[in-house]
Structure formats: structure tokens, C-alpha cells
Protein backbone atom coordinates (compact mmCIF):
# COMPACT_ATOMS: atom_id res chain seq x y z
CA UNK A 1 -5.09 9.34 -18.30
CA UNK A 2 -2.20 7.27 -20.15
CA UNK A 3 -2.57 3.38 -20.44
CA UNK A 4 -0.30 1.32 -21.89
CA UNK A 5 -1.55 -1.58 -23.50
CA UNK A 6 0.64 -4.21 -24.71
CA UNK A 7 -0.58 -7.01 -27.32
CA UNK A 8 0.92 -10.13 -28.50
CA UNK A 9 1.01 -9.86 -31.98
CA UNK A 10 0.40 -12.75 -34.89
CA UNK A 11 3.53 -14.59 -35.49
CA UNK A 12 3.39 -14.23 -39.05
CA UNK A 13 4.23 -10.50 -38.48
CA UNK A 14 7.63 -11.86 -37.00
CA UNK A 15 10.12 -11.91 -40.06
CA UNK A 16 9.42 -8.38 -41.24
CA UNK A 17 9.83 -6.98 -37.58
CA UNK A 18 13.12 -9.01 -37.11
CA UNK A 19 14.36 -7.37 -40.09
CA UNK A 20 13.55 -4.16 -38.92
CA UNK A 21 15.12 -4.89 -34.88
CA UNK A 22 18.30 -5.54 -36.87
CA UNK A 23 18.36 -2.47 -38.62
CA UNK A 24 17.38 -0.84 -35.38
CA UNK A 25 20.90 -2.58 -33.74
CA UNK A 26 22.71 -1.35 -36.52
CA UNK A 27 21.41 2.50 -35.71
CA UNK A 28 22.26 1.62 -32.36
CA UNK A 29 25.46 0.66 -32.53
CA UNK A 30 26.23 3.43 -34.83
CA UNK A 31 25.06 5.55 -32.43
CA UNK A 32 27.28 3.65 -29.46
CA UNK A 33 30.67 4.03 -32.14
CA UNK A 34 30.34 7.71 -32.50
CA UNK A 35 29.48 8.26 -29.02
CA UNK A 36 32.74 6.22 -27.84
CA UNK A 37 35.15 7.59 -30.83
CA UNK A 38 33.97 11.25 -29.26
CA UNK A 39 34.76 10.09 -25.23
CA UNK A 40 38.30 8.84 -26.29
CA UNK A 41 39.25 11.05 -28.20
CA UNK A 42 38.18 13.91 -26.25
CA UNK A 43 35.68 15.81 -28.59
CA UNK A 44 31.89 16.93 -27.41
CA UNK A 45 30.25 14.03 -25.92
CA UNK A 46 27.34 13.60 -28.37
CA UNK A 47 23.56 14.42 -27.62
CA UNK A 48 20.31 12.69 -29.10
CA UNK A 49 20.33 15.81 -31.11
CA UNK A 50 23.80 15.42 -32.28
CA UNK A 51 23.25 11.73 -33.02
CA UNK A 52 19.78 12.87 -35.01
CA UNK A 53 22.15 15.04 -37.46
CA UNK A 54 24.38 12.31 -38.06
CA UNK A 55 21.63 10.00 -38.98
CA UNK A 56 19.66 12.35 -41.10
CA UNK A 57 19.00 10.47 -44.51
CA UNK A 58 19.65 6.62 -43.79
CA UNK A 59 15.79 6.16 -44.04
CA UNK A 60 15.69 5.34 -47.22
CA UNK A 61 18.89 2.80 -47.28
CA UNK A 62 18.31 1.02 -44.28
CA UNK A 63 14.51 1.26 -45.32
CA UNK A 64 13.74 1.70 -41.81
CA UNK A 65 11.39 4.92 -40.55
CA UNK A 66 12.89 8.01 -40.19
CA UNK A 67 10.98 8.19 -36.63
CA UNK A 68 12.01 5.20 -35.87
CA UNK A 69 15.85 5.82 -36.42
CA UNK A 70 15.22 9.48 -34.26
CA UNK A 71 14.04 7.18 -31.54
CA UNK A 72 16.50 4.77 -31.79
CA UNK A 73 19.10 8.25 -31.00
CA UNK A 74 16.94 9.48 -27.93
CA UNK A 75 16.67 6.47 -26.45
CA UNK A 76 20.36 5.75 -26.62
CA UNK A 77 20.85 9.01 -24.86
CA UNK A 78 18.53 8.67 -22.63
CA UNK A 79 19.87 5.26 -21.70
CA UNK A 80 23.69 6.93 -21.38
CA UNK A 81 22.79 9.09 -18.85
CA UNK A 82 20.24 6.91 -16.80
CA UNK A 83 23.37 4.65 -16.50
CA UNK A 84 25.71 7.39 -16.10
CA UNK A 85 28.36 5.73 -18.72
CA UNK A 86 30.34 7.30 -21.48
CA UNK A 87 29.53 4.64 -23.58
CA UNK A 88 26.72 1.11 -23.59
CA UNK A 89 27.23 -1.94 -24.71
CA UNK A 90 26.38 -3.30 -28.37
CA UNK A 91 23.46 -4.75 -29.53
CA UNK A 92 23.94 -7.92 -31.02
CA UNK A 93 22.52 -10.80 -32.82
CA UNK A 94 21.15 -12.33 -29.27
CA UNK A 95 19.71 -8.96 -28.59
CA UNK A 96 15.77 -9.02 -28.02
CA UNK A 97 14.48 -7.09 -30.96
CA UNK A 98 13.32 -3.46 -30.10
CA UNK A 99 11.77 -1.35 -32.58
CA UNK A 100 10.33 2.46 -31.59
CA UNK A 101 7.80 4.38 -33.61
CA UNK A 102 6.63 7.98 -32.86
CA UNK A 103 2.87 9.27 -31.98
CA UNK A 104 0.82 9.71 -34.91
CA UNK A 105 2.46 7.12 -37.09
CA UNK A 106 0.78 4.22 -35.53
CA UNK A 107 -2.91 3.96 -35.91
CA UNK A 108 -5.82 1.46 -35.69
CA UNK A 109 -7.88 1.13 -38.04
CA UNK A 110 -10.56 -0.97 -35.65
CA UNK A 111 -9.24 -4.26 -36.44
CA UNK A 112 -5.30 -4.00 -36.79
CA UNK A 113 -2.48 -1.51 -36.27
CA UNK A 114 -1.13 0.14 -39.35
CA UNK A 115 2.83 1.35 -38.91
CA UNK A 116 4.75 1.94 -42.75
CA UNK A 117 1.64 0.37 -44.54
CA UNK A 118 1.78 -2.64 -43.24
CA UNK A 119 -1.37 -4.42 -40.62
CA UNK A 120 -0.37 -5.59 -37.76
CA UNK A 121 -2.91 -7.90 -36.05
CA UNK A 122 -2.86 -8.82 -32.35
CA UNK A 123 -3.63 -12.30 -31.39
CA UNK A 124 -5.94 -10.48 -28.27
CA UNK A 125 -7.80 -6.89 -29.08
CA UNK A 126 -8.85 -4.72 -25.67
CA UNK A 127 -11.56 -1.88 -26.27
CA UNK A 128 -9.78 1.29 -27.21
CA UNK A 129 -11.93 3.73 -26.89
CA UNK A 130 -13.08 6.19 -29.87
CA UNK A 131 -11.09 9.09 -30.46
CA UNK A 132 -7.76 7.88 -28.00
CA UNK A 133 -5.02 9.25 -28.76
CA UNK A 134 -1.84 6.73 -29.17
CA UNK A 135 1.45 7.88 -28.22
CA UNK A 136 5.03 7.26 -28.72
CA UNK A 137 5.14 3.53 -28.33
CA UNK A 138 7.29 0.75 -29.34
CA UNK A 139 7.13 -3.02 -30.47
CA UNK A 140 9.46 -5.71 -28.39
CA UNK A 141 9.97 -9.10 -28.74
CA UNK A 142 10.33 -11.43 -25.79
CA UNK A 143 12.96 -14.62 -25.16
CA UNK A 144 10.91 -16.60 -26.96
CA UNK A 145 10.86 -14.28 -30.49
CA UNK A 146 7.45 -13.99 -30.11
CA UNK A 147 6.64 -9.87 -30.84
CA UNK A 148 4.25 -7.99 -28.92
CA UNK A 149 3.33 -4.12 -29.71
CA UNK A 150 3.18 -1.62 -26.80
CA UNK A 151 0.48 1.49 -27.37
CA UNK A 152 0.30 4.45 -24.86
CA UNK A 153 -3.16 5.59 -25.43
CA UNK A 154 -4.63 8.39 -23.96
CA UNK A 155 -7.96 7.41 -21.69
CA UNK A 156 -10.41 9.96 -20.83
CA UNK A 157 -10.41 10.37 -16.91
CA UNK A 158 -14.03 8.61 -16.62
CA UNK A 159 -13.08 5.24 -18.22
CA UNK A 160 -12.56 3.45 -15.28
CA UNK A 161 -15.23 2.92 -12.29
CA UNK A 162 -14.16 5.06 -8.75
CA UNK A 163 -12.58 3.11 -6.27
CA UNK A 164 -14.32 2.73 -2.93
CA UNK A 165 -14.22 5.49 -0.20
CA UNK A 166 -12.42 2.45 2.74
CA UNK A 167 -8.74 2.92 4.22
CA UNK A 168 -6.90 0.04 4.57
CA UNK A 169 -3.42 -1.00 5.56
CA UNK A 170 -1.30 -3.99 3.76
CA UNK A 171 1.05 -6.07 4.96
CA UNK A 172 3.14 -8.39 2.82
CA UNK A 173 4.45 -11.30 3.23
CA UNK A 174 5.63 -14.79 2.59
CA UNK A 175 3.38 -17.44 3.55
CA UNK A 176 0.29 -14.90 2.95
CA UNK A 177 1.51 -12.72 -0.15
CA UNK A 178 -0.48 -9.61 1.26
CA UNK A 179 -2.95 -9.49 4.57
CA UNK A 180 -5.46 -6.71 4.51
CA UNK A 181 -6.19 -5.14 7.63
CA UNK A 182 -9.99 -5.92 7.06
CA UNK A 183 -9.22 -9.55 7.61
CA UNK A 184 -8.59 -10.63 4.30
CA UNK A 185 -5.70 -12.68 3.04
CA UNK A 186 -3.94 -13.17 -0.25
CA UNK A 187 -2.61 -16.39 -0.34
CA UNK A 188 1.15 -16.66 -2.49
CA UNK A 189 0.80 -19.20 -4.89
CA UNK A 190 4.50 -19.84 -5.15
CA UNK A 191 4.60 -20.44 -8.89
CA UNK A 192 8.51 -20.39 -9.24
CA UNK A 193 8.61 -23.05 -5.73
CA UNK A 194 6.08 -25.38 -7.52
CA UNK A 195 8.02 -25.29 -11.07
CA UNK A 196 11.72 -25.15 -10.16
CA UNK A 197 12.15 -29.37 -10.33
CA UNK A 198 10.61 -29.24 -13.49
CA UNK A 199 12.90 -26.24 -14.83
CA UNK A 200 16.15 -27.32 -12.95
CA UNK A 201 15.88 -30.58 -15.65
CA UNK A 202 15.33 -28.31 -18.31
CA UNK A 203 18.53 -26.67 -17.46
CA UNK A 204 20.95 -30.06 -16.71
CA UNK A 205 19.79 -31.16 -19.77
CA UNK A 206 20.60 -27.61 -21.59
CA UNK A 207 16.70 -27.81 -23.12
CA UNK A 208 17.17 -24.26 -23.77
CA UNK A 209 13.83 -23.88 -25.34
CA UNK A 210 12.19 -25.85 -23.07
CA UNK A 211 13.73 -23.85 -19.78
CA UNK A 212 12.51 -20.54 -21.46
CA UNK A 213 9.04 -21.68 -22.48
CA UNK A 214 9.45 -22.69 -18.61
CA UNK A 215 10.64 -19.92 -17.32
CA UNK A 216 7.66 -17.65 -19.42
CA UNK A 217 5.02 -19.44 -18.19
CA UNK A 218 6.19 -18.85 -14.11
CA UNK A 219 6.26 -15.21 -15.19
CA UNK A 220 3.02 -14.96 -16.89
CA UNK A 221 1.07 -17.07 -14.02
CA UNK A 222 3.01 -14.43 -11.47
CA UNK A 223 1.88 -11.25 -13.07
CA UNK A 224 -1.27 -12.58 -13.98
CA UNK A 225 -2.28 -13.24 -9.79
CA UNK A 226 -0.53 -10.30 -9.09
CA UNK A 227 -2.98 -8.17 -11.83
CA UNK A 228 -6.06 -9.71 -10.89
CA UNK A 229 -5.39 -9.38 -6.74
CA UNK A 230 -4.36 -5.18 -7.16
CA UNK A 231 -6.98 -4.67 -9.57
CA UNK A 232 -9.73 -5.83 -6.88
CA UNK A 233 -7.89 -3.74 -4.21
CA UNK A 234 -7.36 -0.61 -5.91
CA UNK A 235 -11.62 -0.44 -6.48
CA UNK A 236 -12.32 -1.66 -3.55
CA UNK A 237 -10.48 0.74 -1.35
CA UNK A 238 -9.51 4.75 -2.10
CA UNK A 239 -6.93 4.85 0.44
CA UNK A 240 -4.38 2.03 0.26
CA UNK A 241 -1.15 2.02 2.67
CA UNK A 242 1.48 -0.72 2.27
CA UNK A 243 4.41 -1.51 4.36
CA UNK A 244 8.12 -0.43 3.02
CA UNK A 245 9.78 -4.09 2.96
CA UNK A 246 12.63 -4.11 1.72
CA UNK A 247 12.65 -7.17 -0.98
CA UNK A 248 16.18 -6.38 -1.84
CA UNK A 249 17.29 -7.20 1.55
CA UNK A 250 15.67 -10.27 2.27
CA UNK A 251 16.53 -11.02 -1.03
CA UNK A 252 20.16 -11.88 0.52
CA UNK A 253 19.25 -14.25 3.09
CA UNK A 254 17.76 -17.77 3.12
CA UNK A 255 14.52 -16.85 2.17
CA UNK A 256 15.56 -15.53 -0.98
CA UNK A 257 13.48 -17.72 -3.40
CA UNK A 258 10.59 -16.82 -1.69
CA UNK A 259 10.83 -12.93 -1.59
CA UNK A 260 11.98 -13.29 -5.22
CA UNK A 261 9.27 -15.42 -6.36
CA UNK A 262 6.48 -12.98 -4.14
CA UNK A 263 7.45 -10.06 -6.42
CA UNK A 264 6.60 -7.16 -3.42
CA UNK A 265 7.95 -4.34 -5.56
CA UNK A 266 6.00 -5.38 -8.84
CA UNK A 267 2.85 -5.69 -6.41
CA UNK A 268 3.32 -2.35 -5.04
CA UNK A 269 3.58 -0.65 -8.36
CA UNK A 270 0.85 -2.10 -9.70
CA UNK A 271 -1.44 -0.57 -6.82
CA UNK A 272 0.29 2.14 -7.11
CA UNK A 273 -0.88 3.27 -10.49
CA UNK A 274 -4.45 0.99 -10.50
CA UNK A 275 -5.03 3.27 -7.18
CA UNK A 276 -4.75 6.02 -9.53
CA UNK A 277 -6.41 4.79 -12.43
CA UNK A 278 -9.45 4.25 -9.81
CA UNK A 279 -9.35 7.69 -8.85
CA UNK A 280 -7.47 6.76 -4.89
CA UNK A 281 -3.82 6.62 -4.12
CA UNK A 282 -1.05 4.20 -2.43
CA UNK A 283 1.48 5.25 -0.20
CA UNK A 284 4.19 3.39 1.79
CA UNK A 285 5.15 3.95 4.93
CA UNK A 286 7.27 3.30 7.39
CA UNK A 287 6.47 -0.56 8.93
CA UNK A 288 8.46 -0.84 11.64
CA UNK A 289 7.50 -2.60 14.92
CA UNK A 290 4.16 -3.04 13.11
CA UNK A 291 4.27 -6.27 14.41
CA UNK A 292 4.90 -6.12 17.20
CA UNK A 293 3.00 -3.05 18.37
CA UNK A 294 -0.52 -4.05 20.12
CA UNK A 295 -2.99 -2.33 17.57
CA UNK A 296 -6.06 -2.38 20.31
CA UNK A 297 -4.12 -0.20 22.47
CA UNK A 298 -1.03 0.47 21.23
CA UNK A 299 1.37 -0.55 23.57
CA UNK A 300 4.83 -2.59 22.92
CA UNK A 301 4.61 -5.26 25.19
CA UNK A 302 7.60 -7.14 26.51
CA UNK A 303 6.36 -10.59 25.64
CA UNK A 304 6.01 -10.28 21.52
CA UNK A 305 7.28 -11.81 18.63
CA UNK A 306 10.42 -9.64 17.71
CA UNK A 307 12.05 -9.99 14.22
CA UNK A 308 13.00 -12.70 11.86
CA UNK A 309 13.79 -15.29 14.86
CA UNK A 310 9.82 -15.17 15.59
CA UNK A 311 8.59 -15.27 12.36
CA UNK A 312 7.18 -19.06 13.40
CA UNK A 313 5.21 -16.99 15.93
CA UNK A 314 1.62 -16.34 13.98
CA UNK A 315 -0.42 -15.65 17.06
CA UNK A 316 0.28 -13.64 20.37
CA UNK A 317 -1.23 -12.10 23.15
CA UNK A 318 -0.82 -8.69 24.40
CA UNK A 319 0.45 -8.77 28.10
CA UNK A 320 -1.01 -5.13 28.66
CA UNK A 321 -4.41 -5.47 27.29
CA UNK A 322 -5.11 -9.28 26.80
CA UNK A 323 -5.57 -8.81 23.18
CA UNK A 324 -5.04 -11.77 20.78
CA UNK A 325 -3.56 -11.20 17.52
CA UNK A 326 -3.32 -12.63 14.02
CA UNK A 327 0.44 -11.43 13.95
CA UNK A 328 -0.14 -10.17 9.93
CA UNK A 329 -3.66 -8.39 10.76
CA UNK A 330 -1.91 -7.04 13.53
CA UNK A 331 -0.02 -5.45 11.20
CA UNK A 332 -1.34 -4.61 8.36
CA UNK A 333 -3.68 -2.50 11.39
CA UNK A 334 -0.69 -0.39 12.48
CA UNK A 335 0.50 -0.08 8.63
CA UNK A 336 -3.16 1.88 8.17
CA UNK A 337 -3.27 3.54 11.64
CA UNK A 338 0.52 4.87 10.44
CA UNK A 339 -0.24 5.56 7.79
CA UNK A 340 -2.87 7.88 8.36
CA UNK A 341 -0.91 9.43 11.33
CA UNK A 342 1.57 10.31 8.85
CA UNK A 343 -0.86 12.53 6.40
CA UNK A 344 -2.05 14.28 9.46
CA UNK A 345 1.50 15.38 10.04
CA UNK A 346 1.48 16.77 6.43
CA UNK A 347 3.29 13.92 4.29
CA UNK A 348 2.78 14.57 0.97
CA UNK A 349 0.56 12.45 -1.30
């Protein structure tokens, strides 16, 4: 099992790494020149291996690791093509500092990580387990210059405790970030709604420090709820199925704040690979009519709250059965009762 584990590192670490994210914009924008002399002039568009070559030697000048620089090429190319452009755009001096290091040239020595000789000491240590294996990694700095390193480390498979043996069905939302179809709700703590009057001054009064240290902090207090809510469902529950909403949609209408600041697609992933981490799995499906189909007998009445122009409609009654529903429990119901209709089709995992 791979776990990436990102630590904020000491700030007296910063001035050496800032050296060495400059040199790493210089590689890269070496890189970027060659790449767009080649495209316009018609030559061999140039490869990470090409790029490699060309680099071969600047170790010692730029005093930079000769890993480093090799990652600095791949990543370029692998950036080129994920974009599907002939060329990127520079790195420059406002650039958030980036610098790559290979597996095997990073190691911990139980107290710090050790990269060129140098100690790098987090301000936060989590267990790493005896004998882990780190991987390719990287260390990134954030708007505030403040540098964090990011270890893949190779888990054994029995690190984690297995997830519970339940099926459940989730359905998110706005008022309720996520209701479980056992009942329970996750409430959305709206951290960007109960911030944005103090940020909004930061920005009239171009406090640019003070908007980012702002802006940070509503970040951090998102991912933070969102980390502690999918950790606690991905162990309690083996089978997880969550509703396809589409945030990018909603994301275009009024309600935009809201969907933005509920982060559905940054919940999702995180179940995603917690489910997995647990030993279960996560799957979306298809949520439509979810609710507004009666989950006690699974009729669509006539009389039910259809679309966004009911969404002030919380509670209904079925006009076939009498049922009464919690429109969201409803839901997140006929989100697990799909779901598992769709894996007896065959739907892959």
C-alpha cells in the first residue's frame, strides 16, 4: 500500500530550499526553451529522455541533484502531454517553489529527513513504520512560503484496521454536507460562508498577506472536517455508494458558493482511497430521481418534490404507500439500493 504523507517542514529549512526551487525554474525553463525552439522550427519535438541528454552535467554548476534535474525533465514532459500543448508556460519568480527528488535519495534517519546531506526536520512527525520504503517524492512550498516535504512510503497491507462489513448509500448535499442512509447526517460547516466578510476586507484593503493567511486557514479547516468525516466512514462501512453530483454544474448557478465551499469531489476522493486503505471500496452511481423515488416501495409518485424548484421541500409523503420521508435519507436509500442493483448487473468495481 502507498501513502503519501506530507509534513510541514521547520522554517529555518526555507532559504536553502528557495535556492534550490530557483534552480529548479531555471531547469525548467530550459527545458520549456528547447522544447519551443524544436516546435517552431520544426525539428523532433523533444522527450523527457531527450531533455535528460541535454541536461547531463549541470549538477555540479547549478549545484542542484542530478535526480532532481532528471525529474525536473519528466515532469515537464509529463505535464506537456497531460495538457496536450507544444509548449508551457515559464516558471517565474512568483512561482511556488517545487523541488523533486528520486526514491532512495531521501531517507529518515528516525528524527529528520536527510536529502544532499542536509536534515530536514518537520514541525509534525507521523509513525513511519520500520523498514517502509519511500518513493519518488517531492518538497513544495505553499502561498505563504512556508515548505512542506511530500514522502510516498510504502505501507504493508495490515497497517490499517478493516473497515466494517455495512452497505451504505450517501447523499450529498448543501445544507447537510453528506446524509447516510443509516440516518446519520454530516452537517457543512460552511467555513468559506462564515469567513468571506472578514476576507472580502482583506482584499479592498489589498492586505495581501493577510487575505492569504485568510484564505489558508478556510482551506485547512475544510480539509481538515472533510479528513476526519471520510476517515470514520470508510471504517465504519466496507461498501460505500455515493451519488454522481455534478459540482461543476451547480457550480454555475446561484448556489455556487455553496457547492464550492462543500468540496463534493475532494470528499469523494478521499473515500475513495480511505475505502481502500480500509480494505472496502466506493463507487458512484447514477443518482437520479433518488429523490424522488419512494424507497419503501419504490414507486414515483405524482405528488413529490421534483428538482431544484423543490429543494425547500425536506419532507414528503408517498401518495402510493403513505410513507413519510426525510427527502436526503430518502435518498441516500435509493443511492445504496442502486447501487447494489448495479453490481448485480456486473458493473465493475
Amino acid at each position: 500500500m502507498l501513502l503519501t504523507l506530507k509534513l510541514r517542514l521547520k522554517d529555518r529549512h526555507a532559504a536553502e530550499l528557495n535556492r534550490q526551487a530557483r534552480v529548479v525554474n531555471v531547469v525548467f525553463n530550459y527545458c520549456n526553451e528547447t522544447q519551443q525552439k524544436a516546435v517552431r522550427t520544426g525539428r523532433k519535438w523533444m522527450t523527457w529522455v531527450d531533455l535528460k541528454r541535454l541536461t547531463a552535467g549541470s549538477s555540479k554548476d547549478l549545484d542542484l541533484h542530478s535526480h532532481t534535474i532528471q525529474q525536473v525533465c519528466i515532469q515537464y514532459d509529463r505535464s506537456r502531454k497531460q495538457h496536450r500543448r507544444p509548449w508551457l508556460r515559464f516558471r517565474g519568480r512568483k512561482s511556488l517553489g517545487w523541488v523533486p527528488f528520486s526514491q532512495g535519495h531521501v531517507r529518515f534517519d528516525g528524527e529528520a529527513f536527510v536529502f544532499r546531506g542536509a536534515r530536514y526536520e518537520t514541525m509534525h512527525m507521523r509513525a513511519i513504520p520500520h523498514g517502509a520504503v519511500i518513493r519518488a517524492g517531492s518538497f513544495n512550498q505553499d502561498t505563504r512560503g512556508r515548505w512542506y516535504i511530500n514522502v510516498p512510503v510504502e505501507m504493508p497491507d495490515d497497517a490499517y484496521a478493516a473497515s466494517g462489513t455495512s452497505t451504505v448509500g450517501i447523499d450529498l448535499g448543501l445544507k447537510d454536507l453528506a446524509t447516510i442512509s443509516t440516518g446519520e447526517k454530516i452537517a457543512a460547516p460552511q467555513h468559506y460562508r462564515r469567513a468571506q466578510e472578514k476576507f472580502g476586507k482583506a482584499q479592498r484593503a489589498n492586505k495581501r498577506r493577510l487575505a492569504r493567511a485568510i484564505a489558508a486557514k478556510i482551506a485547512n479547516a475544510r480539509k481538515d472536517h472533510l479528513h476526519k468525516a471520510s476517515a470514520r466512514i470508510a471504517l465504519a462501512h466496507g461498501l460505500i455508494f455515493v451519488g454522481n453530483v455534478s459540482s461543476s454544474r451547480l457550480a454555475r448557478t446561484r448556489m455556487a458558493k455553496s457547492v464550492l465551499d462543500a468540496s463534493w469531489s475532494t470528499l469523494r476522493t478521499q473515500l475513495s482511497y480511505k475505502a481502500i486503505r480500509h480494505g472496502g471500496r466506493m463507487i458512484e452511481v447514477d443518482e437520479r430521481f433518488t429523490s424522488q423515488v419512494c424507497s419503501a416501495c419504490g414507486a414515483l409518485p405524482e405528488r413529490r418534490p421534483k428538482g431544484i424548484a423543490d429543494l425547500g421541500i425536506r419532507q414528503w409523503e408517498c401518495g402510493d404507500c403513505g410513507a413519510t420521508h426525510d427527502r436526503d435519507v430518502n435518498a441516500a436509500l435509493n443511492i445504496a439500493r442502486v447501487g447494489l442493483d448495479t453490481l448485480v448487473a456486473g458493473a465493475p468495481l
